[in-house]
PDB file of N, CA and C in Angstrom:
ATOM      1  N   UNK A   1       9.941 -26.801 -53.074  1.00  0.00           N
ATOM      2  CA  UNK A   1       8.593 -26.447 -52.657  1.00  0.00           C
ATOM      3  C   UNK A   1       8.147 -25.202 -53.413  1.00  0.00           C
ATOM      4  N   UNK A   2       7.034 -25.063 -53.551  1.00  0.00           N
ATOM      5  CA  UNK A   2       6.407 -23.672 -54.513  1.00  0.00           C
ATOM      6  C   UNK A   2       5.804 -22.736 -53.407  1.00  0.00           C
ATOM      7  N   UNK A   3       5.790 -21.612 -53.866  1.00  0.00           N
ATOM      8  CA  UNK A   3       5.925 -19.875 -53.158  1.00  0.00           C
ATOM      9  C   UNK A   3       4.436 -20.012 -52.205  1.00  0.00           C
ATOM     10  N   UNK A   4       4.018 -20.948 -52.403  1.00  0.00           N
ATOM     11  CA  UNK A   4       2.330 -21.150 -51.765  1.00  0.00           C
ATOM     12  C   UNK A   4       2.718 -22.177 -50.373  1.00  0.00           C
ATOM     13  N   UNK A   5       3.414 -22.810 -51.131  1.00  0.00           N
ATOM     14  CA  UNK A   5       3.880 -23.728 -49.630  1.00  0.00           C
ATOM     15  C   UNK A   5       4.650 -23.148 -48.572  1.00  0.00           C
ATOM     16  N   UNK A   6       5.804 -22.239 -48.969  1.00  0.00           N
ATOM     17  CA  UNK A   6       6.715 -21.599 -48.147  1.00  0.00           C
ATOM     18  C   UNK A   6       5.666 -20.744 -47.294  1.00  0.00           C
ATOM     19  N   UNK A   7       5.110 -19.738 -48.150  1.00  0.00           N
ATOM     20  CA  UNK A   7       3.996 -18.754 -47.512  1.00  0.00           C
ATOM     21  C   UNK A   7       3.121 -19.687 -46.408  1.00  0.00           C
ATOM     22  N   UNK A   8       2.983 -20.504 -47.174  1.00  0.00           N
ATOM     23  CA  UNK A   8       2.088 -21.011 -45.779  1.00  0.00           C
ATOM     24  C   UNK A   8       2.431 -21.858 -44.683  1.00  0.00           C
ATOM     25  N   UNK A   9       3.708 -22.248 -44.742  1.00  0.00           N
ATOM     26  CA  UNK A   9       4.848 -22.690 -43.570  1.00  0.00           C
ATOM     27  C   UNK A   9       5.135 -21.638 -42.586  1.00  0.00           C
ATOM     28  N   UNK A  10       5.360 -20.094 -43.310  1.00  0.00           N
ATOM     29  CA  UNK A  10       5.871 -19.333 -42.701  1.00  0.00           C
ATOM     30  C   UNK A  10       4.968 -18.648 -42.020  1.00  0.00           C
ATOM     31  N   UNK A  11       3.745 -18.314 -42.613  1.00  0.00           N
ATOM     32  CA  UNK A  11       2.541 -18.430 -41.723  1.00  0.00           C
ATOM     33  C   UNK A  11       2.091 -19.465 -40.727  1.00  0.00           C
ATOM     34  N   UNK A  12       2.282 -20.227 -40.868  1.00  0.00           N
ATOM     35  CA  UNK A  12       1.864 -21.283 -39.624  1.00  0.00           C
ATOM     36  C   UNK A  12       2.851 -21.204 -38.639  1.00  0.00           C
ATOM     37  N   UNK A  13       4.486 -20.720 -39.192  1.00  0.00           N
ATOM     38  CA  UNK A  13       4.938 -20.906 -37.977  1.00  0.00           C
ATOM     39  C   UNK A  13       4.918 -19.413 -37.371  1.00  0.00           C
ATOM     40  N   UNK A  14       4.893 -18.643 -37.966  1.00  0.00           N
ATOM     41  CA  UNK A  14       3.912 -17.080 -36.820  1.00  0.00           C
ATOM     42  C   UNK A  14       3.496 -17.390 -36.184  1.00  0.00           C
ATOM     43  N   UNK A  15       2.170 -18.370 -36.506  1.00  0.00           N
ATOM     44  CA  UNK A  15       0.927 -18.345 -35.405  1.00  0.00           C
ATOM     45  C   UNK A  15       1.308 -19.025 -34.373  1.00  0.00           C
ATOM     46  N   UNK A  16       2.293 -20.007 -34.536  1.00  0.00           N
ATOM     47  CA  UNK A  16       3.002 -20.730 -33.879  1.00  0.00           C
ATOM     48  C   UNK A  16       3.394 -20.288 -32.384  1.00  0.00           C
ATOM     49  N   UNK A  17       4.147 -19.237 -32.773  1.00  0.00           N
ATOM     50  CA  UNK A  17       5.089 -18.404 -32.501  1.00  0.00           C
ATOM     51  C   UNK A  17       4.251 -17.286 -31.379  1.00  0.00           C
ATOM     52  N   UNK A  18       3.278 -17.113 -31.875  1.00  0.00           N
ATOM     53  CA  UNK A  18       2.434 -15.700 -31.546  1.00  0.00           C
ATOM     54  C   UNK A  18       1.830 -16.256 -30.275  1.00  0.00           C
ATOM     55  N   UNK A  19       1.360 -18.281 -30.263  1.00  0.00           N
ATOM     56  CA  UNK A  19       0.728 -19.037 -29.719  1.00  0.00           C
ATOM     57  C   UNK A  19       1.558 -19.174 -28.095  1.00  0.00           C
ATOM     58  N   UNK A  20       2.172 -19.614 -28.562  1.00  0.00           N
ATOM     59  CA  UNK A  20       3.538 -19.489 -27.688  1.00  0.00           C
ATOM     60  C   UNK A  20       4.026 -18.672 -26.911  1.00  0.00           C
ATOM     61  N   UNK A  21       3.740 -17.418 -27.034  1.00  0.00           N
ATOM     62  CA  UNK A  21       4.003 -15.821 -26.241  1.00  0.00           C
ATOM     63  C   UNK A  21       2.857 -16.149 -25.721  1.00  0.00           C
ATOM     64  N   UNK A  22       1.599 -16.372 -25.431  1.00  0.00           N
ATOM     65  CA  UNK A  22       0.517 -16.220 -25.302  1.00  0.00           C
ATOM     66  C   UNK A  22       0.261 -17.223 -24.627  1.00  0.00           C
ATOM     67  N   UNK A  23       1.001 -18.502 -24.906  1.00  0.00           N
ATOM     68  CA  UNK A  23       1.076 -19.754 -23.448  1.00  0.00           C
ATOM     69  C   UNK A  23       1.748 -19.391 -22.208  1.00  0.00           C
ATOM     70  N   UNK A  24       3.052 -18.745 -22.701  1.00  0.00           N
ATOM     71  CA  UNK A  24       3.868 -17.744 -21.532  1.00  0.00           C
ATOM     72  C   UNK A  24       3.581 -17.238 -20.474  1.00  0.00           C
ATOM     73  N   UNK A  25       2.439 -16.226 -20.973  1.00  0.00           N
ATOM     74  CA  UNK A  25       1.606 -15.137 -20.552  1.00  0.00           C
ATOM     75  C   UNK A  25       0.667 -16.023 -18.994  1.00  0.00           C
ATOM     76  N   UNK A  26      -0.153 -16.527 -19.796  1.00  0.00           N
ATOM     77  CA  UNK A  26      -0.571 -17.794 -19.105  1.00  0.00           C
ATOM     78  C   UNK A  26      -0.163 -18.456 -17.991  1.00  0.00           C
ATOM     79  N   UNK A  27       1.122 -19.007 -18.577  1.00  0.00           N
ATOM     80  CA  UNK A  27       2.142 -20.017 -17.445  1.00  0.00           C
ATOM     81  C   UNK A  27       2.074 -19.065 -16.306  1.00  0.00           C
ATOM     82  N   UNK A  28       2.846 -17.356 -16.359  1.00  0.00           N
ATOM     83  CA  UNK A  28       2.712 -16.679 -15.444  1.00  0.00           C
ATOM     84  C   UNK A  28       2.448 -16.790 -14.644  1.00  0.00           C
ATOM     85  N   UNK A  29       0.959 -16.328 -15.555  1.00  0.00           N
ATOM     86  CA  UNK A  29      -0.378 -15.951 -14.258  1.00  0.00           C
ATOM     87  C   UNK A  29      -0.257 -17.408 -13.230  1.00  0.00           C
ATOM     88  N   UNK A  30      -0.601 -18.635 -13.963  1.00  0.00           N
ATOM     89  CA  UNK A  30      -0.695 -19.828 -13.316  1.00  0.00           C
ATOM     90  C   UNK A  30       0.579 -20.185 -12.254  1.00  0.00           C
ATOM     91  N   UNK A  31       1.454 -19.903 -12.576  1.00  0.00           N
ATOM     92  CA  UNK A  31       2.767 -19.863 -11.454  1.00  0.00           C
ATOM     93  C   UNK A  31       2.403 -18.982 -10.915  1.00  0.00           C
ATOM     94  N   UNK A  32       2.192 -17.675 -10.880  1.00  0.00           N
ATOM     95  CA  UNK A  32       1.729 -16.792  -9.531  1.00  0.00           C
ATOM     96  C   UNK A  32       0.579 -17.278  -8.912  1.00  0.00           C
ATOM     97  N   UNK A  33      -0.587 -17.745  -9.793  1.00  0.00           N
ATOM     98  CA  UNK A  33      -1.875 -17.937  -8.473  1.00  0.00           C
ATOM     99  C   UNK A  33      -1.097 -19.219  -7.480  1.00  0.00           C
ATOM    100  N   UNK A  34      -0.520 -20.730  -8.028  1.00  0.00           N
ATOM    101  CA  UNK A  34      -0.256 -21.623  -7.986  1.00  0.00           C
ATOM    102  C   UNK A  34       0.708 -21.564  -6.150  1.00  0.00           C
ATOM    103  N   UNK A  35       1.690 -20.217  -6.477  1.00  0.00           N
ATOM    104  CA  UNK A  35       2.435 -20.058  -5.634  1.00  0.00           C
ATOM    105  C   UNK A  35       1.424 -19.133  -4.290  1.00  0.00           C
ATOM    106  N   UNK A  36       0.418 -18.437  -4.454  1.00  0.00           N
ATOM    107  CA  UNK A  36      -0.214 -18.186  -3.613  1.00  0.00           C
ATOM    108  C   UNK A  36      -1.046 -19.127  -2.949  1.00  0.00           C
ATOM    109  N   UNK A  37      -1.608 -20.001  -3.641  1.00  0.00           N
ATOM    110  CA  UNK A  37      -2.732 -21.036  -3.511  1.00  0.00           C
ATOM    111  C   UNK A  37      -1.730 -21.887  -2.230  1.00  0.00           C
ATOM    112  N   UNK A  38      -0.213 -22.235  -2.549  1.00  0.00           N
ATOM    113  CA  UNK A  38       0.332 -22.986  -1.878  1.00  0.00           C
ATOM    114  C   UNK A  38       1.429 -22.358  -0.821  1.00  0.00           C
ATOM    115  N   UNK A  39       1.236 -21.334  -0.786  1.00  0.00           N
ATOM    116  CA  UNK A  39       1.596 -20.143   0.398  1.00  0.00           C
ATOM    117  C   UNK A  39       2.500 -20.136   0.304  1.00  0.00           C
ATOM    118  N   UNK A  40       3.434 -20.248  -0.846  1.00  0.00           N
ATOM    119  CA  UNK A  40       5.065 -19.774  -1.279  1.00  0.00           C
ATOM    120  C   UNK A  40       5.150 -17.976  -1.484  1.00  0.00           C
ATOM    121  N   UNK A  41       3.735 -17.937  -1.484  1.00  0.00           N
ATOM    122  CA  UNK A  41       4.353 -16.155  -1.620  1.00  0.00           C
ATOM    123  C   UNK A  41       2.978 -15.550  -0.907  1.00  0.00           C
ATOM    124  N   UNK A  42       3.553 -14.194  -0.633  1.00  0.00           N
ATOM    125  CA  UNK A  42       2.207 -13.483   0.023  1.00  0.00           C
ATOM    126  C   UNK A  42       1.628 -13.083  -0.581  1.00  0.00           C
ATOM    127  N   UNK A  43       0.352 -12.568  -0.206  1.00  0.00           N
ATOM    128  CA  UNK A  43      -0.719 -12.131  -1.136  1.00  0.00           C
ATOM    129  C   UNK A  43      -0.081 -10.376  -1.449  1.00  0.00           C
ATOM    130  N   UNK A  44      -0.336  -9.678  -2.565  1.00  0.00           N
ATOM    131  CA  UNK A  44       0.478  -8.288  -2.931  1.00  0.00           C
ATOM    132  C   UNK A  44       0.006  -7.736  -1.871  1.00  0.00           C
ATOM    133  N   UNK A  45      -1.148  -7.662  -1.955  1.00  0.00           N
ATOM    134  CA  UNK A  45      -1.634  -6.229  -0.654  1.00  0.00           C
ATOM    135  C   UNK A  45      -0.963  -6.288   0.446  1.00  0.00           C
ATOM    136  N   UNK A  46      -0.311  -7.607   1.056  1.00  0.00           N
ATOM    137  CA  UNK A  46       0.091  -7.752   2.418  1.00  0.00           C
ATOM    138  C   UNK A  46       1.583  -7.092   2.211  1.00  0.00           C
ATOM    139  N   UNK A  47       1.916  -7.687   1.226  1.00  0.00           N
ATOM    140  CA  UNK A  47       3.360  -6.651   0.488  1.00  0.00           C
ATOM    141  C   UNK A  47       3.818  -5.601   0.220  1.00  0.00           C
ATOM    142  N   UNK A  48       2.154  -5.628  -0.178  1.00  0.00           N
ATOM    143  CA  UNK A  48       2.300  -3.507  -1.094  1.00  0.00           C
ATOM    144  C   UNK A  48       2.259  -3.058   0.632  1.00  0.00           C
ATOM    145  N   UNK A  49       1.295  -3.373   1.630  1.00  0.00           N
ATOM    146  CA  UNK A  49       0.789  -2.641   2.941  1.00  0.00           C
ATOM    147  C   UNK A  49       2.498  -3.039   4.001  1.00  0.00           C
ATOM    148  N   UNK A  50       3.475  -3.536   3.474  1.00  0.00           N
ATOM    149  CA  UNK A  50       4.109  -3.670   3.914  1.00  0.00           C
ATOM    150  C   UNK A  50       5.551  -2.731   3.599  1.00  0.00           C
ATOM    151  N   UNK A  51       5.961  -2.752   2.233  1.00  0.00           N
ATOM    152  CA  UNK A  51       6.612  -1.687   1.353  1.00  0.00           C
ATOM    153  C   UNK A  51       6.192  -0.635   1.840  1.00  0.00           C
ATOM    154  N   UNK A  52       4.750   0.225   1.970  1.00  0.00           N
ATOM    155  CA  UNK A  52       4.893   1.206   2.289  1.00  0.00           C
ATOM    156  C   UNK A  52       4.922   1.998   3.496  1.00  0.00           C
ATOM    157  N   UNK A  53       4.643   0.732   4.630  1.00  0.00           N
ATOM    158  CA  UNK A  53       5.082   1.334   6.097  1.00  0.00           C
ATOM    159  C   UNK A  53       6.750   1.556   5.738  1.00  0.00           C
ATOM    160  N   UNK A  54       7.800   1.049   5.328  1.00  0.00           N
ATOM    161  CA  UNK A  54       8.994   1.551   4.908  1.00  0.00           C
ATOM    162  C   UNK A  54       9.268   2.519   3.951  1.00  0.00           C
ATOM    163  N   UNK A  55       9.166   2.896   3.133  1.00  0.00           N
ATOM    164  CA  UNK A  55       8.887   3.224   1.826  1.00  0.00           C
ATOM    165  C   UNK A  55       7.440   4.058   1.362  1.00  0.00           C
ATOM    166  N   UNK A  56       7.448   5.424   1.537  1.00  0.00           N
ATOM    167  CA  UNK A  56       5.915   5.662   1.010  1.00  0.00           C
ATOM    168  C   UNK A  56       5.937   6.145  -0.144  1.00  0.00           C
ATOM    169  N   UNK A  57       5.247   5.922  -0.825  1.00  0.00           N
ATOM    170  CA  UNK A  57       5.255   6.302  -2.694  1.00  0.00           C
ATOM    171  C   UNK A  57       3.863   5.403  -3.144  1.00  0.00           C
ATOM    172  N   UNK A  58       3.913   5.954  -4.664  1.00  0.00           N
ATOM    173  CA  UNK A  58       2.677   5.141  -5.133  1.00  0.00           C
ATOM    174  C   UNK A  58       3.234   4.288  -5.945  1.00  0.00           C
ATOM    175  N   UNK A  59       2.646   2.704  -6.083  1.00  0.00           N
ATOM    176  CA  UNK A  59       2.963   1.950  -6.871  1.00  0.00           C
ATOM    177  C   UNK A  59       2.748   1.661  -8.239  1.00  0.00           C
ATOM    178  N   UNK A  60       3.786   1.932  -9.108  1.00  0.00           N
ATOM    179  CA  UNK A  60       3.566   2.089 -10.665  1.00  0.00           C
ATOM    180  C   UNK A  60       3.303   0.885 -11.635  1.00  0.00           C
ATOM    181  N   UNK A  61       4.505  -0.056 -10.896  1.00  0.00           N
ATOM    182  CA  UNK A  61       4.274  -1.177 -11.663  1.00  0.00           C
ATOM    183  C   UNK A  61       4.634  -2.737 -10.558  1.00  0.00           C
ATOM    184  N   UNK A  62       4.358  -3.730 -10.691  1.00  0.00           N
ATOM    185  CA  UNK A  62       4.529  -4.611 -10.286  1.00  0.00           C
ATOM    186  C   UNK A  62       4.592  -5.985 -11.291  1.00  0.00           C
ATOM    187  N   UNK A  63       5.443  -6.908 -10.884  1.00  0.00           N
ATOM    188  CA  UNK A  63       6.098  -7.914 -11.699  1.00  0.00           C
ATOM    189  C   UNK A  63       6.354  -9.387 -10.374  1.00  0.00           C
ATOM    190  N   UNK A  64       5.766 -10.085 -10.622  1.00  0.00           N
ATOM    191  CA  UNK A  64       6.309 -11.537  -9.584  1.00  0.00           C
ATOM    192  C   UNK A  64       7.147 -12.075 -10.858  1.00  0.00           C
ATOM    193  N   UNK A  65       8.587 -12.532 -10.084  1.00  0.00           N
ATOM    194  CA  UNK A  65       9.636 -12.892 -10.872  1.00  0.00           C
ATOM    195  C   UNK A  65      10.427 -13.805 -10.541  1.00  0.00           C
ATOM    196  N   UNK A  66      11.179 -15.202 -10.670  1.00  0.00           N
ATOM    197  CA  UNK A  66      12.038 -15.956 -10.220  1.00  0.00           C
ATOM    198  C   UNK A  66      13.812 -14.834  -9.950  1.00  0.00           C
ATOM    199  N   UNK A  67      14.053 -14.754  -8.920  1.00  0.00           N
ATOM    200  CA  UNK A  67      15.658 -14.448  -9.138  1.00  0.00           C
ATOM    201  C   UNK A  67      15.992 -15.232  -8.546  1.00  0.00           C
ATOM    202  N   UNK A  68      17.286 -16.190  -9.065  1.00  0.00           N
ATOM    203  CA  UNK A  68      18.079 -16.491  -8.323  1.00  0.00           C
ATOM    204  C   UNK A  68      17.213 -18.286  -7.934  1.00  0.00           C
ATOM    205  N   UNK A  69      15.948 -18.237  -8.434  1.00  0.00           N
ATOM    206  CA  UNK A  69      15.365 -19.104  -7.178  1.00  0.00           C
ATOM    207  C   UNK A  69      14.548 -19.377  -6.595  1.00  0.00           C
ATOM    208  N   UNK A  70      14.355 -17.785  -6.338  1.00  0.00           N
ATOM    209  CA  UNK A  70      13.210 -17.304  -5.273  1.00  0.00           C
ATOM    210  C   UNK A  70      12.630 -16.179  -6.092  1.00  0.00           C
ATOM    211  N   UNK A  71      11.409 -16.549  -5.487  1.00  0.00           N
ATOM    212  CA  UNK A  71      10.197 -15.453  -5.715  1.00  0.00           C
ATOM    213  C   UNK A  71      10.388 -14.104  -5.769  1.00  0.00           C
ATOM    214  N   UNK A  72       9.968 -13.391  -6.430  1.00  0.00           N
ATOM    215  CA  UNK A  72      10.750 -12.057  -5.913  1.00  0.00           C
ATOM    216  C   UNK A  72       9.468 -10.866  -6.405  1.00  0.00           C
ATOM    217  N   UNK A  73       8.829 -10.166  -5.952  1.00  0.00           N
ATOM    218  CA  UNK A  73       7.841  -9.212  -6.311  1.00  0.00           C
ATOM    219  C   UNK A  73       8.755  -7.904  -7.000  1.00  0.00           C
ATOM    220  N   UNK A  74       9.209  -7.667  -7.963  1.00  0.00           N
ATOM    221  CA  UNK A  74       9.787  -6.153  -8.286  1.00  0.00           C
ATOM    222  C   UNK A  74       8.751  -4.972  -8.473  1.00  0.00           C
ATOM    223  N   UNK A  75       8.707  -4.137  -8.207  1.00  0.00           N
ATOM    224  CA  UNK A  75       7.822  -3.156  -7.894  1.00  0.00           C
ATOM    225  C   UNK A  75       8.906  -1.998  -8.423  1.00  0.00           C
ATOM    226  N   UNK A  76       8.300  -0.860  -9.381  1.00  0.00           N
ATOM    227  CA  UNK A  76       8.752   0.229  -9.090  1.00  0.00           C
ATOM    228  C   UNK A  76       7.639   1.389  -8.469  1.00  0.00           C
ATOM    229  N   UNK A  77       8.599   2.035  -8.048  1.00  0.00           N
ATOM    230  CA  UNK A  77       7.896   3.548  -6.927  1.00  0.00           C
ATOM    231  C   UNK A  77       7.933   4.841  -7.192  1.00  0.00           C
ATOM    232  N   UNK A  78       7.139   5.384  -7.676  1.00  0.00           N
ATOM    233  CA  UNK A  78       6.886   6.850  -7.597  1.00  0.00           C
ATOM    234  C   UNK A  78       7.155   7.804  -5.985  1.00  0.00           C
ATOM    235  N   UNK A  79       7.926   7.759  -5.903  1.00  0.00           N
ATOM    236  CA  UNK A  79       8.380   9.001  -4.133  1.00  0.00           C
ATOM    237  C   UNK A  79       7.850   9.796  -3.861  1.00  0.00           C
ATOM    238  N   UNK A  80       7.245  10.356  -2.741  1.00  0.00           N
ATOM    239  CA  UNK A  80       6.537  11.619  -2.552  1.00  0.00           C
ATOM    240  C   UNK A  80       7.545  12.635  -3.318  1.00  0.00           C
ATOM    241  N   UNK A  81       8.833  12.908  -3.304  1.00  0.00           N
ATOM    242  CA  UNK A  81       9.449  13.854  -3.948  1.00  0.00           C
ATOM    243  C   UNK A  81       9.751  13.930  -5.398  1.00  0.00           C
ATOM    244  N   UNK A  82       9.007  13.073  -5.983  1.00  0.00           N
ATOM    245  CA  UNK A  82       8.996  12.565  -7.699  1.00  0.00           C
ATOM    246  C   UNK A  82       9.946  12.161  -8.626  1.00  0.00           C
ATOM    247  N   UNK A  83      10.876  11.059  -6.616  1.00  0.00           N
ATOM    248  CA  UNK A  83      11.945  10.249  -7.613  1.00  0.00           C
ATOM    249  C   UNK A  83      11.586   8.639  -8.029  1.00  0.00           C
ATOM    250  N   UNK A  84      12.080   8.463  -8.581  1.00  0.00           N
ATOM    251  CA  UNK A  84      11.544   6.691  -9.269  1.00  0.00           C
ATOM    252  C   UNK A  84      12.688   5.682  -8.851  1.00  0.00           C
ATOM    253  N   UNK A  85      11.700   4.757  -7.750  1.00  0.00           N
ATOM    254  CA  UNK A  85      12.437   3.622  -7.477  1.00  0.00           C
ATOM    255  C   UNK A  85      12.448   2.450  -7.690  1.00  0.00           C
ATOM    256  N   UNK A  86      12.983   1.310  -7.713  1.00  0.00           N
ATOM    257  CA  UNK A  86      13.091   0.184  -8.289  1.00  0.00           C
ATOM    258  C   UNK A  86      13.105  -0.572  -6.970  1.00  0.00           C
ATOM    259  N   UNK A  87      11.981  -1.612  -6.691  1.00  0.00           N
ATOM    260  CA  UNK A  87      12.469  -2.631  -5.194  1.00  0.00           C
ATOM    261  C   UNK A  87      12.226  -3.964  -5.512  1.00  0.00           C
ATOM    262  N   UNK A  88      13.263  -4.873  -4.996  1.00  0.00           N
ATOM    263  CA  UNK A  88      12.870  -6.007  -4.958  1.00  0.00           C
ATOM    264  C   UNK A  88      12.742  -5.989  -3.679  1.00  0.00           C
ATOM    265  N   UNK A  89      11.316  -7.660  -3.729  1.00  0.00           N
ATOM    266  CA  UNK A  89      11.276  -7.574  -2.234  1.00  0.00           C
ATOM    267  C   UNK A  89      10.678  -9.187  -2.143  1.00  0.00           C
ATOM    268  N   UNK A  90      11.296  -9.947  -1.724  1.00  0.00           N
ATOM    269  CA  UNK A  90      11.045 -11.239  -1.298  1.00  0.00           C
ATOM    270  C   UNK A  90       9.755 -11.802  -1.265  1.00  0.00           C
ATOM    271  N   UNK A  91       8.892 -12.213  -2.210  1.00  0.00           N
ATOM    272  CA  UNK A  91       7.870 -12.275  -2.238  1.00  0.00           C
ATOM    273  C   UNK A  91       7.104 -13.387  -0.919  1.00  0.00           C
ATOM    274  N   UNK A  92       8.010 -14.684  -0.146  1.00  0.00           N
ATOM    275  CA  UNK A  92       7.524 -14.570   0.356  1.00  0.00           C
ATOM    276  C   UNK A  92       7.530 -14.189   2.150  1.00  0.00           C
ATOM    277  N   UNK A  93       8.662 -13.716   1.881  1.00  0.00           N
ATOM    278  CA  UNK A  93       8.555 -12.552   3.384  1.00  0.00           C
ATOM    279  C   UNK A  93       7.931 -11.413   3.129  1.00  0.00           C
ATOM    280  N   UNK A  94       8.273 -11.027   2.352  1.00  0.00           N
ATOM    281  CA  UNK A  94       8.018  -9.030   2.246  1.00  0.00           C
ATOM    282  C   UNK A  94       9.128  -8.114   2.283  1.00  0.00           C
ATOM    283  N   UNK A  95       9.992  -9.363   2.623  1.00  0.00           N
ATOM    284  CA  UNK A  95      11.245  -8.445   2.976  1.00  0.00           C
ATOM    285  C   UNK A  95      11.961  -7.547   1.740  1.00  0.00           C
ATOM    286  N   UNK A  96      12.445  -6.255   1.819  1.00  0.00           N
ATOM    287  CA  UNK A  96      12.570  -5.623   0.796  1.00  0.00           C
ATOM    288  C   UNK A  96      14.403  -6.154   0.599  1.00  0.00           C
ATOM    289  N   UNK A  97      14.852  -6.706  -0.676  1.00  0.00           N
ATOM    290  CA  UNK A  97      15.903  -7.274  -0.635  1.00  0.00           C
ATOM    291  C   UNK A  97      16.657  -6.008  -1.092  1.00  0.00           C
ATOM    292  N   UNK A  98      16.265  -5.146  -2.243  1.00  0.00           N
ATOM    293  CA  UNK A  98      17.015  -4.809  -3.077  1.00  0.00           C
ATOM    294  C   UNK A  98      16.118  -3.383  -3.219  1.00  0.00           C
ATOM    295  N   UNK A  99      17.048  -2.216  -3.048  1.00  0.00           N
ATOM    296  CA  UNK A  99      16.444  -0.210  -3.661  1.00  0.00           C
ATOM    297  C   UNK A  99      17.680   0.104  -4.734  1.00  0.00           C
ATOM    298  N   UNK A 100      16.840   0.479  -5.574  1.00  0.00           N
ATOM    299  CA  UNK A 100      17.908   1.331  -6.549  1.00  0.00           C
ATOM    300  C   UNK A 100      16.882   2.812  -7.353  1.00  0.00           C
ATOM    301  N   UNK A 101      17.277   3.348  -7.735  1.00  0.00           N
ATOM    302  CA  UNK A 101      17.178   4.365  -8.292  1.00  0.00           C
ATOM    303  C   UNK A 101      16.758   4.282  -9.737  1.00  0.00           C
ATOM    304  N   UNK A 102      15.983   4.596 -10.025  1.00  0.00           N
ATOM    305  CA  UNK A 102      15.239   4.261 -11.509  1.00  0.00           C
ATOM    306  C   UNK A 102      15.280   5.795 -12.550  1.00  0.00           C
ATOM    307  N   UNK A 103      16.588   6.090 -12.332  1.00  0.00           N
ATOM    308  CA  UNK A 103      16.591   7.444 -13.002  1.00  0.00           C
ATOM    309  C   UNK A 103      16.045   7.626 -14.656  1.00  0.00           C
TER     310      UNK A 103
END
């Protein structure tokens, strides 16, 4: 094959590639609304308003995630005392499964 063909194989399969991260992204979102729509998981606020009657801190980041199986909301936490925590928490109980320390 000549240097025009390769180049442009290897370009197509980038976009390919780039396309693909970007269907991912997508799938996500669509598995999270999908699982709310069909009441496999709670809505965050009922979660977040639930985390922090246990737990008070501000919420930095949030992630809906398969572990294991199951749904799982990971959240990390900023502490009133400005330590950083890591929670899993059963997305659809609320129940907080898992605290660790996010040093």
């Amino acid at each position: 094959m000549n240097q025009f063909r390769w180049s442009s194989l290897f370009t197509a399969g980038l976009i390919a590639l780039a396309l693909g991260s970007a269907a991912a992204d997508d799938n996500d979102h669509l598995l999270a609304r999908r699982a709310l729509e069909e009441g496999r998981v709670l809505p965050l606020a009922e979660v977040l308003a639930a985390v922090k009657a246990k737990m008070p801190g501000k919420v930095l980041e949030v992630e809906l995630e398969v572990e294991d199986g199951v749904l799982v909301y990971d959240l990390k936490l900023l502490t009133p005392s400005g330590g950083l925590k890591e929670l899993e928490v059963d997305a659809a109980t609320g129940k907080i499964l898992k605290i660790e320390d996010d040093d």
